[in-house]
C-alpha atoms as a PDB file:
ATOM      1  CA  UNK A   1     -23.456  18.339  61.371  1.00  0.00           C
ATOM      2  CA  UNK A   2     -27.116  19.207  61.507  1.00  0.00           C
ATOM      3  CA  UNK A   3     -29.095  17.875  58.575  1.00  0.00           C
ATOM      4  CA  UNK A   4     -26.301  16.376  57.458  1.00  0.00           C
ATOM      5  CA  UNK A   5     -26.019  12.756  55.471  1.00  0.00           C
ATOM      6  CA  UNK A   6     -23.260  10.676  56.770  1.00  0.00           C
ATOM      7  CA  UNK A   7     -22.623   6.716  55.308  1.00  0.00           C
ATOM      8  CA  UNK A   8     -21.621   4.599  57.271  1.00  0.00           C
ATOM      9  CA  UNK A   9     -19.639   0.621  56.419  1.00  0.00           C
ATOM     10  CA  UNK A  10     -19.971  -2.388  57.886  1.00  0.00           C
ATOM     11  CA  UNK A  11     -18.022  -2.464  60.985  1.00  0.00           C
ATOM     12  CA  UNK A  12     -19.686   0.712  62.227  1.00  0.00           C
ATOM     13  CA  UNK A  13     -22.885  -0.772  63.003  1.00  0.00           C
ATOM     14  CA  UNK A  14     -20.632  -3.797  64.001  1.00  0.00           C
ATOM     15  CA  UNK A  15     -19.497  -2.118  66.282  1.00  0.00           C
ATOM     16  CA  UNK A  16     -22.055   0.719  67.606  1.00  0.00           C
ATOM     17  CA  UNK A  17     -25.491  -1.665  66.757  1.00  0.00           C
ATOM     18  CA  UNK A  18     -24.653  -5.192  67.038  1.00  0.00           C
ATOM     19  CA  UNK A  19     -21.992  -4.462  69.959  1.00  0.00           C
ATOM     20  CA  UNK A  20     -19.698  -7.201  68.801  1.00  0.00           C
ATOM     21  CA  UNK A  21     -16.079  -6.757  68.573  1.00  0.00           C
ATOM     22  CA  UNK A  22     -13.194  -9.104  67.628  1.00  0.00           C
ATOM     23  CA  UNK A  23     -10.684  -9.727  70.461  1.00  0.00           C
ATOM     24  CA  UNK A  24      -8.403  -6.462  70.739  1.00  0.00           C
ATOM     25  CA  UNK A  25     -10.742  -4.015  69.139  1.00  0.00           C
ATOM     26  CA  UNK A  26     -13.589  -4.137  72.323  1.00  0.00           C
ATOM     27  CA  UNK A  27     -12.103  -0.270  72.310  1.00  0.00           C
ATOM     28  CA  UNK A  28     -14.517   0.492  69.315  1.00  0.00           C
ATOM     29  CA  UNK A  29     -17.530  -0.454  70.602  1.00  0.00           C
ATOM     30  CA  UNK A  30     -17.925   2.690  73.209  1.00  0.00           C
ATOM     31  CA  UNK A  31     -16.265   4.563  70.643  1.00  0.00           C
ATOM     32  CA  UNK A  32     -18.821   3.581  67.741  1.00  0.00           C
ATOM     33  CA  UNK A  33     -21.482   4.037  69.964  1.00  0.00           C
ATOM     34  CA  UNK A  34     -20.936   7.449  71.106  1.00  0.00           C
ATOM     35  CA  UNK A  35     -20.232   8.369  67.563  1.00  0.00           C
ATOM     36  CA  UNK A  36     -23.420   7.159  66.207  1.00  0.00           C
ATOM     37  CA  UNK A  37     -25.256   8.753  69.520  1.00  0.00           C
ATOM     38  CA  UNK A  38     -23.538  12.026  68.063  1.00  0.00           C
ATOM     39  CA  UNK A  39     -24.800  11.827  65.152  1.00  0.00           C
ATOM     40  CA  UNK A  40     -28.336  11.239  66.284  1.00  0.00           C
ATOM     41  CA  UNK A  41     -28.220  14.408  68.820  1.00  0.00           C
ATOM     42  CA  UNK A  42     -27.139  16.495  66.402  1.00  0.00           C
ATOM     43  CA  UNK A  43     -29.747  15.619  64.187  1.00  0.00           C
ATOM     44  CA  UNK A  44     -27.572  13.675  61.308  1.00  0.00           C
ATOM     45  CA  UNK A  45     -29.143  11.201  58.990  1.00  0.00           C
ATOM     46  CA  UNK A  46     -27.204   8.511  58.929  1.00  0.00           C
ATOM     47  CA  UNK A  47     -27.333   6.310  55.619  1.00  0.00           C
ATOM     48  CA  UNK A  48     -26.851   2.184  55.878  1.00  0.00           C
ATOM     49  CA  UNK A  49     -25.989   1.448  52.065  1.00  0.00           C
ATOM     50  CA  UNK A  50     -27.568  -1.779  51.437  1.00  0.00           C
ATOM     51  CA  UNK A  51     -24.631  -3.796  50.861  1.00  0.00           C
ATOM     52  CA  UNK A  52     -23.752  -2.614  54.613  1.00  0.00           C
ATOM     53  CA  UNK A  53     -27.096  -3.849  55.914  1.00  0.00           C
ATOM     54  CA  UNK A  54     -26.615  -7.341  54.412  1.00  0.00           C
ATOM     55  CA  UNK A  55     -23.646  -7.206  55.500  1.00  0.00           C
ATOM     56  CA  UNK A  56     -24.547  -6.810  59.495  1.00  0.00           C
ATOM     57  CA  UNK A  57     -27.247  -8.988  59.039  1.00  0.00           C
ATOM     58  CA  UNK A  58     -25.341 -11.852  57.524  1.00  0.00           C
ATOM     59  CA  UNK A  59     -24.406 -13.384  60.549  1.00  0.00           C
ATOM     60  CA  UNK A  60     -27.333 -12.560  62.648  1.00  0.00           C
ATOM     61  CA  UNK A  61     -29.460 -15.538  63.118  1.00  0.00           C
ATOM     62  CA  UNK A  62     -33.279 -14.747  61.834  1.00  0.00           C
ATOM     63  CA  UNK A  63     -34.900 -14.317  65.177  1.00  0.00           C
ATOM     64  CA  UNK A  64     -32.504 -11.775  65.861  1.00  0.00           C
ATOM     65  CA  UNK A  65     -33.305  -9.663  62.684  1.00  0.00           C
ATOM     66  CA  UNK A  66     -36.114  -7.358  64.058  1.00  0.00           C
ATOM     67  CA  UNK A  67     -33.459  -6.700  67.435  1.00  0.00           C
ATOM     68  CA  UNK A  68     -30.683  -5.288  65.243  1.00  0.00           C
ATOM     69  CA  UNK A  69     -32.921  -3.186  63.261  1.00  0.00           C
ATOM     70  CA  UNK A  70     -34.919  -1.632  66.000  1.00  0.00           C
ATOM     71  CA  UNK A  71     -31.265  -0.893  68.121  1.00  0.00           C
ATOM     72  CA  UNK A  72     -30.830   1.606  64.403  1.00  0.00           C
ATOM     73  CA  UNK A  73     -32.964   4.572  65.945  1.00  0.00           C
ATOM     74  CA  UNK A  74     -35.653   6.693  63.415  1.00  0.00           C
ATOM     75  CA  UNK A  75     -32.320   8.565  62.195  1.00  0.00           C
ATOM     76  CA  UNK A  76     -31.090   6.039  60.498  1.00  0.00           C
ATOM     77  CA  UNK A  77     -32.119   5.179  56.428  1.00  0.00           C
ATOM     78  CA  UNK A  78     -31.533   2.388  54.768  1.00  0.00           C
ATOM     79  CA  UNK A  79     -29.859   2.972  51.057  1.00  0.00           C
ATOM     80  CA  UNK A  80     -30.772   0.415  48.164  1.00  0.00           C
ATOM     81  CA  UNK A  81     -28.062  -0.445  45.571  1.00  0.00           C
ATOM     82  CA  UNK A  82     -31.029   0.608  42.474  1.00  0.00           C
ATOM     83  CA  UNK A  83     -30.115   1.264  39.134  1.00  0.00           C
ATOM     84  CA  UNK A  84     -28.617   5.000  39.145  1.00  0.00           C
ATOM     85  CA  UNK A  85     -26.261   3.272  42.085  1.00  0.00           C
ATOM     86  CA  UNK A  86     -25.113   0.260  39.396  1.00  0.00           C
ATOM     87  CA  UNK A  87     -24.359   3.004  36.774  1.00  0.00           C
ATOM     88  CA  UNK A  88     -22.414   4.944  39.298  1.00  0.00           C
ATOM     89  CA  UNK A  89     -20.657   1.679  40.350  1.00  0.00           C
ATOM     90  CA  UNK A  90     -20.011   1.168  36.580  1.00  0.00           C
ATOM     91  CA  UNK A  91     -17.908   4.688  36.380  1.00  0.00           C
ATOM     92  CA  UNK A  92     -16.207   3.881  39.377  1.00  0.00           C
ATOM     93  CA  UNK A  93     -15.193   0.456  37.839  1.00  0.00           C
ATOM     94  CA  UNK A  94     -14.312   1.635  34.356  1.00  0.00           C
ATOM     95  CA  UNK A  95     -12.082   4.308  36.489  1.00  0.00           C
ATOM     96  CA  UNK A  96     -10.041   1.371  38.431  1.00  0.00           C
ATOM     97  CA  UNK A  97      -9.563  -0.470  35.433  1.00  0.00           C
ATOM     98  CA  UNK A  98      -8.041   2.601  33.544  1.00  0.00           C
ATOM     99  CA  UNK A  99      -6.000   3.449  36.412  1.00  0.00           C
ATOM    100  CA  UNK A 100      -5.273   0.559  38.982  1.00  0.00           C
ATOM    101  CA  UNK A 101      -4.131   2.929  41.709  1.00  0.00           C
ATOM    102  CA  UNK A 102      -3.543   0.417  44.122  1.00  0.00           C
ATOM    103  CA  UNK A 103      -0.780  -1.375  41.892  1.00  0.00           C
ATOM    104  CA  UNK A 104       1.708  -1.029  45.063  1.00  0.00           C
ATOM    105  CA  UNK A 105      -0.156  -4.677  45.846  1.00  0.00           C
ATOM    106  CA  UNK A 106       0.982  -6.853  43.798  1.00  0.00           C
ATOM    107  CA  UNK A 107      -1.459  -9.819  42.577  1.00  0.00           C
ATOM    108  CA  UNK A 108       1.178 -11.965  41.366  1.00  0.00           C
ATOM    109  CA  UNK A 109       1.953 -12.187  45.261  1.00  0.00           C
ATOM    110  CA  UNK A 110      -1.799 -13.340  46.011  1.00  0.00           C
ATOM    111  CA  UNK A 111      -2.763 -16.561  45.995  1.00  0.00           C
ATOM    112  CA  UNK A 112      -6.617 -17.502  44.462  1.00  0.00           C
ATOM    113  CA  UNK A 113      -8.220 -17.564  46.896  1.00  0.00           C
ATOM    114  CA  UNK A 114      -7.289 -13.831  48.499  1.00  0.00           C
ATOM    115  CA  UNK A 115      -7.250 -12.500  44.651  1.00  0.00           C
ATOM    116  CA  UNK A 116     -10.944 -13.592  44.856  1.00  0.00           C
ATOM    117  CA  UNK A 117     -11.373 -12.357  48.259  1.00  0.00           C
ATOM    118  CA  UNK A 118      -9.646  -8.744  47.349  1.00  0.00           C
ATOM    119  CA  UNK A 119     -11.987  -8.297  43.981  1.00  0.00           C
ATOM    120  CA  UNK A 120     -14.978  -9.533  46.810  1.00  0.00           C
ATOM    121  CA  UNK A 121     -13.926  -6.618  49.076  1.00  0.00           C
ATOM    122  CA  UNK A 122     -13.431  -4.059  46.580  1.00  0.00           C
ATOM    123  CA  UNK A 123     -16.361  -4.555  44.871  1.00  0.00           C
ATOM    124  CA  UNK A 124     -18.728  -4.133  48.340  1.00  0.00           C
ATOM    125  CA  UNK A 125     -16.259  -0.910  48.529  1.00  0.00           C
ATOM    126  CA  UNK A 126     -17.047   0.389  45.060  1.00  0.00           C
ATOM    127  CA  UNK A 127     -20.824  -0.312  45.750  1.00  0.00           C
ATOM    128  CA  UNK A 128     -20.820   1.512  49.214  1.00  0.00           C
ATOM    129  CA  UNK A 129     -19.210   4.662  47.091  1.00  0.00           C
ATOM    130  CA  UNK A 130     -21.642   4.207  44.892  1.00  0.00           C
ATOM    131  CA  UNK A 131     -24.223   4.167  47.240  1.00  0.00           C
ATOM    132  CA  UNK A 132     -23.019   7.231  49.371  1.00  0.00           C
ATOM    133  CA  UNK A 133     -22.413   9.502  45.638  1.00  0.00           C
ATOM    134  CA  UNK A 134     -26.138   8.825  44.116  1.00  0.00           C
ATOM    135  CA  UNK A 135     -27.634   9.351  47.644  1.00  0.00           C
ATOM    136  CA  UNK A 136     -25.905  12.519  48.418  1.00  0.00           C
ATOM    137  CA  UNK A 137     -23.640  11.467  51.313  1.00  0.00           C
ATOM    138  CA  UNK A 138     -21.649  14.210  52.171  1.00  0.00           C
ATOM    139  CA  UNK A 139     -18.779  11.832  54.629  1.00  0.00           C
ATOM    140  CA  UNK A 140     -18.219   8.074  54.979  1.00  0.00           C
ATOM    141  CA  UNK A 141     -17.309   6.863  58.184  1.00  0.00           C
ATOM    142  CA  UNK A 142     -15.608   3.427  57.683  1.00  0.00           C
ATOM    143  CA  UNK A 143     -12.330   1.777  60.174  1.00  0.00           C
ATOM    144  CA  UNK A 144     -11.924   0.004  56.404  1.00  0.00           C
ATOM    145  CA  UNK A 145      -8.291   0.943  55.047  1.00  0.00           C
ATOM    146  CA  UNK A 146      -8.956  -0.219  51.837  1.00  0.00           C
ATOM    147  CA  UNK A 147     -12.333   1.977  51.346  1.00  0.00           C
ATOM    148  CA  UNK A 148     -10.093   5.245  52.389  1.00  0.00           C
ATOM    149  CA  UNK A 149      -7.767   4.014  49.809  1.00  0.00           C
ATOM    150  CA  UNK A 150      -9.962   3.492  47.024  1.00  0.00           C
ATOM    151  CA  UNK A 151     -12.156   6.649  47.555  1.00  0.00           C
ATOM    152  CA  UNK A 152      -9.457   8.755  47.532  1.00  0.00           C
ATOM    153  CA  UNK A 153      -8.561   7.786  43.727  1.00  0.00           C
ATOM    154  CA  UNK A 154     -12.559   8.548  42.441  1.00  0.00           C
ATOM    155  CA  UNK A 155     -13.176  12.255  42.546  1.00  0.00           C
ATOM    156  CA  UNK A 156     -16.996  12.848  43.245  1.00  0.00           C
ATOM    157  CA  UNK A 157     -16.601  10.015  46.157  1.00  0.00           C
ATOM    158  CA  UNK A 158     -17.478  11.922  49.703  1.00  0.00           C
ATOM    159  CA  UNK A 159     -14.661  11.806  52.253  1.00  0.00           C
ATOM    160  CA  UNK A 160     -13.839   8.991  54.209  1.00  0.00           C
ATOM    161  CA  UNK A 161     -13.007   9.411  57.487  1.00  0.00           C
ATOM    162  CA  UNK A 162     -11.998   6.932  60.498  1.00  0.00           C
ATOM    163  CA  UNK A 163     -14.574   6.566  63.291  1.00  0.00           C
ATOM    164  CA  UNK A 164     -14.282   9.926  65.301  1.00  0.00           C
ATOM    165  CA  UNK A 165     -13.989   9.800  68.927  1.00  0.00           C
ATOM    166  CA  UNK A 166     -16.241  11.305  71.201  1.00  0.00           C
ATOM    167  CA  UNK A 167     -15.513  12.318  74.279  1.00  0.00           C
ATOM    168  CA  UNK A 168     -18.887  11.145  76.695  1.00  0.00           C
ATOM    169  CA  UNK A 169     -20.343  12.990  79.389  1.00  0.00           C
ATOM    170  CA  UNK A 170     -18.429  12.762  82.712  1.00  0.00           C
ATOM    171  CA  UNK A 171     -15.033  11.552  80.646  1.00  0.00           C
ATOM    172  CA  UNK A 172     -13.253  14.921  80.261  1.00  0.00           C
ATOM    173  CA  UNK A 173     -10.297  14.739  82.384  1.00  0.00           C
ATOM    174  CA  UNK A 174      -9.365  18.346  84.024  1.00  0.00           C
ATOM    175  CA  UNK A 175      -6.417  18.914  85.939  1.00  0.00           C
ATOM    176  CA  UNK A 176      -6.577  20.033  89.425  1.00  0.00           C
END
């Protein structure tokens, strides 16, 4: 994994930075945590697209700002959505349109309001693949079904892989 340049989404640094978890998923911060430590040790880069950053931020209040960044260690590099990421983006789009590979959802079952909430999510998605193409990612970590869905369709999009676990020092079980 050495010199390697792994993307990571949103509930990630959720997770392994802000150590916040919803109730029944307090399993992922440790296992965020020791991920990202893993990453560090072995000298990864890890990229925060900036949709991801606003993202974690979003509910942060101000004060709190310069807390959550310094927790994201000298290995980690902040991403900006620039103009070579937007034309990326726009291939991806163009792609969906053409193709639609997540038909097996039917929008005439949505309502409005979560139509406008799935073409929210996917577009953060599509900008995050964006992101992680034009800036060389070479794995996404994300716990985001729909992001494994939708990368698997764009060829050129890096892997996307679930948050691995780690085993931490002192945890490995042997038998007697």
């Amino acid at each position: 994994m050495s010199n390697s340049l792994v993307c990571v989404d949103t509930h990630v640094l959720i997770w392994g930075i802000k150590k916040e978890a919803s109730p029944g998923q307090e399993a992922m911060i440790p296992r965020a945590e020791r991920y990202l430590e893993n990453l560090e040790s072995e000298g990864a880069t890890i990229m925060v697209p900036a949709v991801v950053l606003a993202e974690v931020l979003a509910k942060v209040p101000l004060e709190s700002h310069p807390v959550i960044m310094g927790r994201m260690g000298e290995c980690f590099v902040a991403h900006p959505f620039d103009a070579e990421a937007a034309l990326e983006y726009s291939h991806i789009w163009y792609e969906w349109e053409k193709r639609k590979p997540l038909s097996e959802i039917p929008e005439s079952e949505l309502s409005n309001e979560q139509k406008n909430s799935y073409k929210r999510h996917i577009k953060a998605d599509f900008m995050i693949m964006a992101t992680a193409i034009v800036g060389g990612a070479s794995l996404i970590v994300s716990h985001d079904p729909l992001l494994h869905k939708l990368a698997n369709f764009y060829p050129g999009c890096p892997r996307v892989i679930e948050i691995p676990f780690v085993i931490g020092q002192g945890e490995l079980q042997l038998d007697s």
